[in-house]
C-alpha atoms as a PDB file:
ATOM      1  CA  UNK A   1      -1.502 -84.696 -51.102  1.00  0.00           C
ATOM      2  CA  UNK A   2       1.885 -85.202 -52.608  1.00  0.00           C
ATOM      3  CA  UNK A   3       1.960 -81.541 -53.524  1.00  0.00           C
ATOM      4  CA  UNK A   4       1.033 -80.184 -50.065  1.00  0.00           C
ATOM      5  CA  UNK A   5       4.057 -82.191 -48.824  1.00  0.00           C
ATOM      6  CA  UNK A   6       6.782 -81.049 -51.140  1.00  0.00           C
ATOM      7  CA  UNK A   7       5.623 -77.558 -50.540  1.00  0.00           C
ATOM      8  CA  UNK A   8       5.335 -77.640 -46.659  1.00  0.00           C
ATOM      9  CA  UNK A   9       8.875 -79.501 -47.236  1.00  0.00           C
ATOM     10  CA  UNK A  10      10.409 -76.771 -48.737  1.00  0.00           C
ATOM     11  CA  UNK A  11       9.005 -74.575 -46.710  1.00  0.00           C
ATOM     12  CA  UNK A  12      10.445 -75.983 -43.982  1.00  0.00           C
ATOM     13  CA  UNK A  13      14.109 -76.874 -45.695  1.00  0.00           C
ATOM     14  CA  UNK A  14      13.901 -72.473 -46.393  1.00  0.00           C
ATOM     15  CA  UNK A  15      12.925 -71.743 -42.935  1.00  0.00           C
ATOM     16  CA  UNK A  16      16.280 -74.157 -41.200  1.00  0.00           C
ATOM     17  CA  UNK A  17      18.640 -72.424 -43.683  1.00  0.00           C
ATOM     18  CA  UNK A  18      17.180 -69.184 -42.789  1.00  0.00           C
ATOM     19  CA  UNK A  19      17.545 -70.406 -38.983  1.00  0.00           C
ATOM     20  CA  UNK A  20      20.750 -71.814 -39.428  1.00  0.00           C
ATOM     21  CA  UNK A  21      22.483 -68.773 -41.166  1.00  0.00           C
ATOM     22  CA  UNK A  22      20.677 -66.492 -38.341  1.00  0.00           C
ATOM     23  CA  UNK A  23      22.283 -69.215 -35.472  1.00  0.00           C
ATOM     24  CA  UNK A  24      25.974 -68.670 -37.051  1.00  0.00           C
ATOM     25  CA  UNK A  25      25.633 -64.772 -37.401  1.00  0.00           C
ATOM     26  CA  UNK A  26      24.219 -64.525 -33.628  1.00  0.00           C
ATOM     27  CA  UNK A  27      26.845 -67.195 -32.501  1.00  0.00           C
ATOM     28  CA  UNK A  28      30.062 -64.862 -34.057  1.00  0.00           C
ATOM     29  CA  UNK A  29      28.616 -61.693 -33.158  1.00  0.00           C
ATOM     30  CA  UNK A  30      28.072 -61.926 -29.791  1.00  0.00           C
ATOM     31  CA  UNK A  31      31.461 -63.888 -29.688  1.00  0.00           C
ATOM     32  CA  UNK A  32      33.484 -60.787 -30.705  1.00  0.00           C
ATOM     33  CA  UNK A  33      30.887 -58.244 -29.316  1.00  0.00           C
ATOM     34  CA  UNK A  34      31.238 -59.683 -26.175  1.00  0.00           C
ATOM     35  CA  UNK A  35      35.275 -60.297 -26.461  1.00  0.00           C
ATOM     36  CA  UNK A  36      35.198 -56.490 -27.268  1.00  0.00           C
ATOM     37  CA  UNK A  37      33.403 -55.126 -24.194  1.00  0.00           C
ATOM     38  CA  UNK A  38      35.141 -56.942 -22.218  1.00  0.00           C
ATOM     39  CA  UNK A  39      38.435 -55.363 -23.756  1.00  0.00           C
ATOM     40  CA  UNK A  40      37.053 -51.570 -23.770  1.00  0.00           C
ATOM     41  CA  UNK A  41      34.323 -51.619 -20.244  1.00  0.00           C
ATOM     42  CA  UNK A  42      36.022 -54.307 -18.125  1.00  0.00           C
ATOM     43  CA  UNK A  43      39.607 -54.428 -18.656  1.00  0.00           C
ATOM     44  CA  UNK A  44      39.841 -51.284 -20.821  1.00  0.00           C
ATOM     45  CA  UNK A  45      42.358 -51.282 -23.780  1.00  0.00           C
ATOM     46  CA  UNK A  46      45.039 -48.985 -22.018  1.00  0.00           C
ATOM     47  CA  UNK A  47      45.399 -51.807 -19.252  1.00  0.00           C
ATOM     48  CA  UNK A  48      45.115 -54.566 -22.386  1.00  0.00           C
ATOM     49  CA  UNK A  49      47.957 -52.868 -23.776  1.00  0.00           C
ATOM     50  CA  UNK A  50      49.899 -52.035 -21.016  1.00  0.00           C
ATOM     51  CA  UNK A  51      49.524 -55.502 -19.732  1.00  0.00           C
ATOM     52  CA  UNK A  52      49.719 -57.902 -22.607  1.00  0.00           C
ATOM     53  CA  UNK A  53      50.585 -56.268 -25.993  1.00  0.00           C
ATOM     54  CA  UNK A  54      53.485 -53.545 -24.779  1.00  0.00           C
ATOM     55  CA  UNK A  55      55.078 -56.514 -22.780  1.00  0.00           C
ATOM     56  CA  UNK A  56      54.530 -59.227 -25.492  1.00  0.00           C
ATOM     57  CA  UNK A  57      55.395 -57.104 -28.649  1.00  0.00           C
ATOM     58  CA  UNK A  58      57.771 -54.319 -27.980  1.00  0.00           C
ATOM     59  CA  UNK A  59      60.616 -55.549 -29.075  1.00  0.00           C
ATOM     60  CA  UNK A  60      58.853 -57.499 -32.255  1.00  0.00           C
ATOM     61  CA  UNK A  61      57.087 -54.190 -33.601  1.00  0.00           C
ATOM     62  CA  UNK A  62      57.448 -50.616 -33.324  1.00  0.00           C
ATOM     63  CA  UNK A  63      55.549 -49.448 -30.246  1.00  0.00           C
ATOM     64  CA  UNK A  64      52.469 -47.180 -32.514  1.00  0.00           C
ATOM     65  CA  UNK A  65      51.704 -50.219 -34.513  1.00  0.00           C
ATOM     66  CA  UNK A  66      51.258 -52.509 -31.821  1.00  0.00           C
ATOM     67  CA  UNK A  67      49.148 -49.393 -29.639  1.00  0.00           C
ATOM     68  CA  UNK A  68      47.388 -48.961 -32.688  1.00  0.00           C
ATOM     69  CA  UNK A  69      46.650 -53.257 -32.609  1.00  0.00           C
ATOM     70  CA  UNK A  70      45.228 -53.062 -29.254  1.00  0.00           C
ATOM     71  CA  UNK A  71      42.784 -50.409 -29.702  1.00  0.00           C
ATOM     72  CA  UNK A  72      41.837 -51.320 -33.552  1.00  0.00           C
ATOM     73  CA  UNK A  73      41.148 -54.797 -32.309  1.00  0.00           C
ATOM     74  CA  UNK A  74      39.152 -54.183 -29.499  1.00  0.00           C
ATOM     75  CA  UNK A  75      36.726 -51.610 -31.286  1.00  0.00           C
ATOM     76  CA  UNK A  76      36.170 -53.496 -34.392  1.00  0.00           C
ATOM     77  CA  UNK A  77      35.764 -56.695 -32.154  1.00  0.00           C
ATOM     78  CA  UNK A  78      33.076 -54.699 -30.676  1.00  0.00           C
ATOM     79  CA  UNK A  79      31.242 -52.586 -33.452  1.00  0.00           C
ATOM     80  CA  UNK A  80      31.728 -56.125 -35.839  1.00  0.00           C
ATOM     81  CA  UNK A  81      29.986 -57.812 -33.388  1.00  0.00           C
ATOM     82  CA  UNK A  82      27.174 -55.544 -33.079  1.00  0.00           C
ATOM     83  CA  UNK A  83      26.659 -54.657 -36.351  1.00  0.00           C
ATOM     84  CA  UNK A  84      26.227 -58.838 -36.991  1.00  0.00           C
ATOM     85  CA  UNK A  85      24.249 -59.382 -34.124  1.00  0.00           C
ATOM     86  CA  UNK A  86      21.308 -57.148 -35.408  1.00  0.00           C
ATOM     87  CA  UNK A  87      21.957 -57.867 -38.963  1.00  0.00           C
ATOM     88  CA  UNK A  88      23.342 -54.682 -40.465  1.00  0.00           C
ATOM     89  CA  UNK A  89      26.125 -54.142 -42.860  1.00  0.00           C
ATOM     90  CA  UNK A  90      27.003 -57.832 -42.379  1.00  0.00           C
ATOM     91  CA  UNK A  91      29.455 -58.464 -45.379  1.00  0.00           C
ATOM     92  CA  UNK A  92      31.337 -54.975 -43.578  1.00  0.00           C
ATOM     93  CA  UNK A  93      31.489 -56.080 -40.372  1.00  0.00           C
ATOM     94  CA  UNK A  94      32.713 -59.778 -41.751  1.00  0.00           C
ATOM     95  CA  UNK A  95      35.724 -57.899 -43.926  1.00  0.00           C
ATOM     96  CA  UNK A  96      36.708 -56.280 -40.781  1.00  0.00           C
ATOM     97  CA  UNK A  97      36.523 -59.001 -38.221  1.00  0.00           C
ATOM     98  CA  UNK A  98      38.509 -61.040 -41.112  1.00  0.00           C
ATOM     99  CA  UNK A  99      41.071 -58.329 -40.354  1.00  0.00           C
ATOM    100  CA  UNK A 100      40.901 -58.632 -36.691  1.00  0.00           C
ATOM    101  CA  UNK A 101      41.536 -62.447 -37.153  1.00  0.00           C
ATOM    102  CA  UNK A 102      44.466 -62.149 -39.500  1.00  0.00           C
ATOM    103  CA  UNK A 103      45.838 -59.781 -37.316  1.00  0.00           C
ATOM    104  CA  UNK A 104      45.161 -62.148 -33.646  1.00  0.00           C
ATOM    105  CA  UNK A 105      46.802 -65.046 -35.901  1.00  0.00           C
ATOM    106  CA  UNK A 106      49.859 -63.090 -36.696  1.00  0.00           C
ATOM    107  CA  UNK A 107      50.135 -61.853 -33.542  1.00  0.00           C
ATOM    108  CA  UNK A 108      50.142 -65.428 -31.990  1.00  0.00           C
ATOM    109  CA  UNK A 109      52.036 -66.465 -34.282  1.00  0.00           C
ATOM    110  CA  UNK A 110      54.990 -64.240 -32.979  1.00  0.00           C
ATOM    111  CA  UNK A 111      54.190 -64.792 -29.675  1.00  0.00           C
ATOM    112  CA  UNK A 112      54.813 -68.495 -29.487  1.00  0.00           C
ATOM    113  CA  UNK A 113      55.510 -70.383 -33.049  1.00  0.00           C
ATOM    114  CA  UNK A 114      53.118 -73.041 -31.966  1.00  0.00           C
ATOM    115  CA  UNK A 115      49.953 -71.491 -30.020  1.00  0.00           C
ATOM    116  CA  UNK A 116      46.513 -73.169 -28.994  1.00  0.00           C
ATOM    117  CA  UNK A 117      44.373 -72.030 -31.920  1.00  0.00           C
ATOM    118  CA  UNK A 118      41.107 -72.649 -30.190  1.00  0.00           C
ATOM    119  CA  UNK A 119      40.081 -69.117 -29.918  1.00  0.00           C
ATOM    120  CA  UNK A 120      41.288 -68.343 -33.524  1.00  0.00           C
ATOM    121  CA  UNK A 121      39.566 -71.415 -35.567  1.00  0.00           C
ATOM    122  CA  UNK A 122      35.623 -71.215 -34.327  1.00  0.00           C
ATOM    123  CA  UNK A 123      35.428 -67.623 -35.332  1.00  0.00           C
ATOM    124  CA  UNK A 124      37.471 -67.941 -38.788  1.00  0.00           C
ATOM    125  CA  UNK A 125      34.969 -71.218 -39.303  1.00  0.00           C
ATOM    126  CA  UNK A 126      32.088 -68.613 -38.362  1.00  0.00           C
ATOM    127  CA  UNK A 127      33.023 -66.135 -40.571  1.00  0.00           C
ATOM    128  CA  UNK A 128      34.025 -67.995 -43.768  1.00  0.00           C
ATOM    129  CA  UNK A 129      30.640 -70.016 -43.751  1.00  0.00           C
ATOM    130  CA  UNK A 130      28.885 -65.983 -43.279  1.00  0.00           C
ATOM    131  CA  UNK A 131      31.090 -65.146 -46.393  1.00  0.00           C
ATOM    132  CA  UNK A 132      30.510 -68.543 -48.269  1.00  0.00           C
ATOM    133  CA  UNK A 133      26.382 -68.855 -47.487  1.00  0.00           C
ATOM    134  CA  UNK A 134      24.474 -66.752 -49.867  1.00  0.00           C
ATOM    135  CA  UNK A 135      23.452 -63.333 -48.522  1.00  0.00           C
ATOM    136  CA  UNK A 136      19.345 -64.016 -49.501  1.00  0.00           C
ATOM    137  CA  UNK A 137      19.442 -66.663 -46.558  1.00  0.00           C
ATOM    138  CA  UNK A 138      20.068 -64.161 -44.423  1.00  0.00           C
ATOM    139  CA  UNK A 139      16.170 -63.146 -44.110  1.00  0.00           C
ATOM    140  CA  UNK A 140      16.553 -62.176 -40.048  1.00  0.00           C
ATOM    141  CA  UNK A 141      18.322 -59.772 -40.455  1.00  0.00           C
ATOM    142  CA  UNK A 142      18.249 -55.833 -40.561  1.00  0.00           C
ATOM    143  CA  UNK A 143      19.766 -55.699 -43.931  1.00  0.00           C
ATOM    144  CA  UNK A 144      17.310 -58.055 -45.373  1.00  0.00           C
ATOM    145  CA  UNK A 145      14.536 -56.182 -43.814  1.00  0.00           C
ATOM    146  CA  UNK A 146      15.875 -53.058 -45.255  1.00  0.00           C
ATOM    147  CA  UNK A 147      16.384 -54.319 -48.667  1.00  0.00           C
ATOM    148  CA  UNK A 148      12.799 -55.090 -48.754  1.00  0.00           C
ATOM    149  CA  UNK A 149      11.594 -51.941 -47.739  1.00  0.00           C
ATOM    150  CA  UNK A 150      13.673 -50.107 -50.174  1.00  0.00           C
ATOM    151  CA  UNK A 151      12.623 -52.392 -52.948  1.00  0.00           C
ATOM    152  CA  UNK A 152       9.163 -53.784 -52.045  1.00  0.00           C
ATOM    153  CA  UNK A 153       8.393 -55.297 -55.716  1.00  0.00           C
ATOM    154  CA  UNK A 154      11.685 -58.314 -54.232  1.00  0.00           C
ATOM    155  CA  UNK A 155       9.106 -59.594 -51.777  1.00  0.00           C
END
């Protein structure tokens, strides 16, 4: 009996790390991929950068480097956020979105020298535990899935 219990125990102590590393990846993933459509479909970068960066930046930073900002943001926002939300090339899409995030934080950090970091924090939280958790724990993903087909003596 006792050995039925520790088993089902672990069992279940594998399956809420499993769930837990899939709720953080799904939780930052559809935060930037959603962030990023909303940047390229609904406002659309030109108007993000014609709006907000030109005006905020232009006389901090040469003009191509902040142009460049707007749309490198927005499309890594939006491919990072994709590529975690299904589960592929995670630690690539986590190095990038790292960028993104330095990049937001020095950018805010210009703007205003103190600025509400509420928008900044959840993700960089997000993204370190990704980077921190063990990759193996990742099991619902794509990348796991393909791992294991590639290599089906790991399973």
């Amino acid at each position: 009996m006792g050995f039925k219990f520790l088993s089902f125990q672990k069992k279940t102590m594998n399956l809420n790390r499993n769930v837990a590393v899939l709720t953080t990846r799904l939780l930052l993933g559809f935060i930037f991929l959603m962030q990023g459509y909303g940047k390229i479909f609904n406002i659309g970068v030109e108007n993000l950068y014609n709006s907000y960066f030109k005006e905020t930046f232009e006389t901090l930073l040469p003009n191509f480097l902040v142009y460049g900002t707007a749309y490198y943001t927005s499309y890594i926002e939006l491919i990072g956020g994709l590529l975690l939300v299904i589960g592929l090339k995670r630690d690539w899409a986590l190095y990038a979105l790292a960028s993104v995030l330095v990049i937001v934080t020095f950018g805010h950090g210009l703007e205003k020298p103190i600025w509400d970091l509420s928008h900044v924090m959840p993700r960089a939280i997000f993204l370190i535990a990704l980077l921190i958790l063990p990759k193996d724990w990742d099991r619902f993903s794509l990348d796991y899935f393909l791992s294991k087909k590639s290599n089906p003596a790991d399973s």
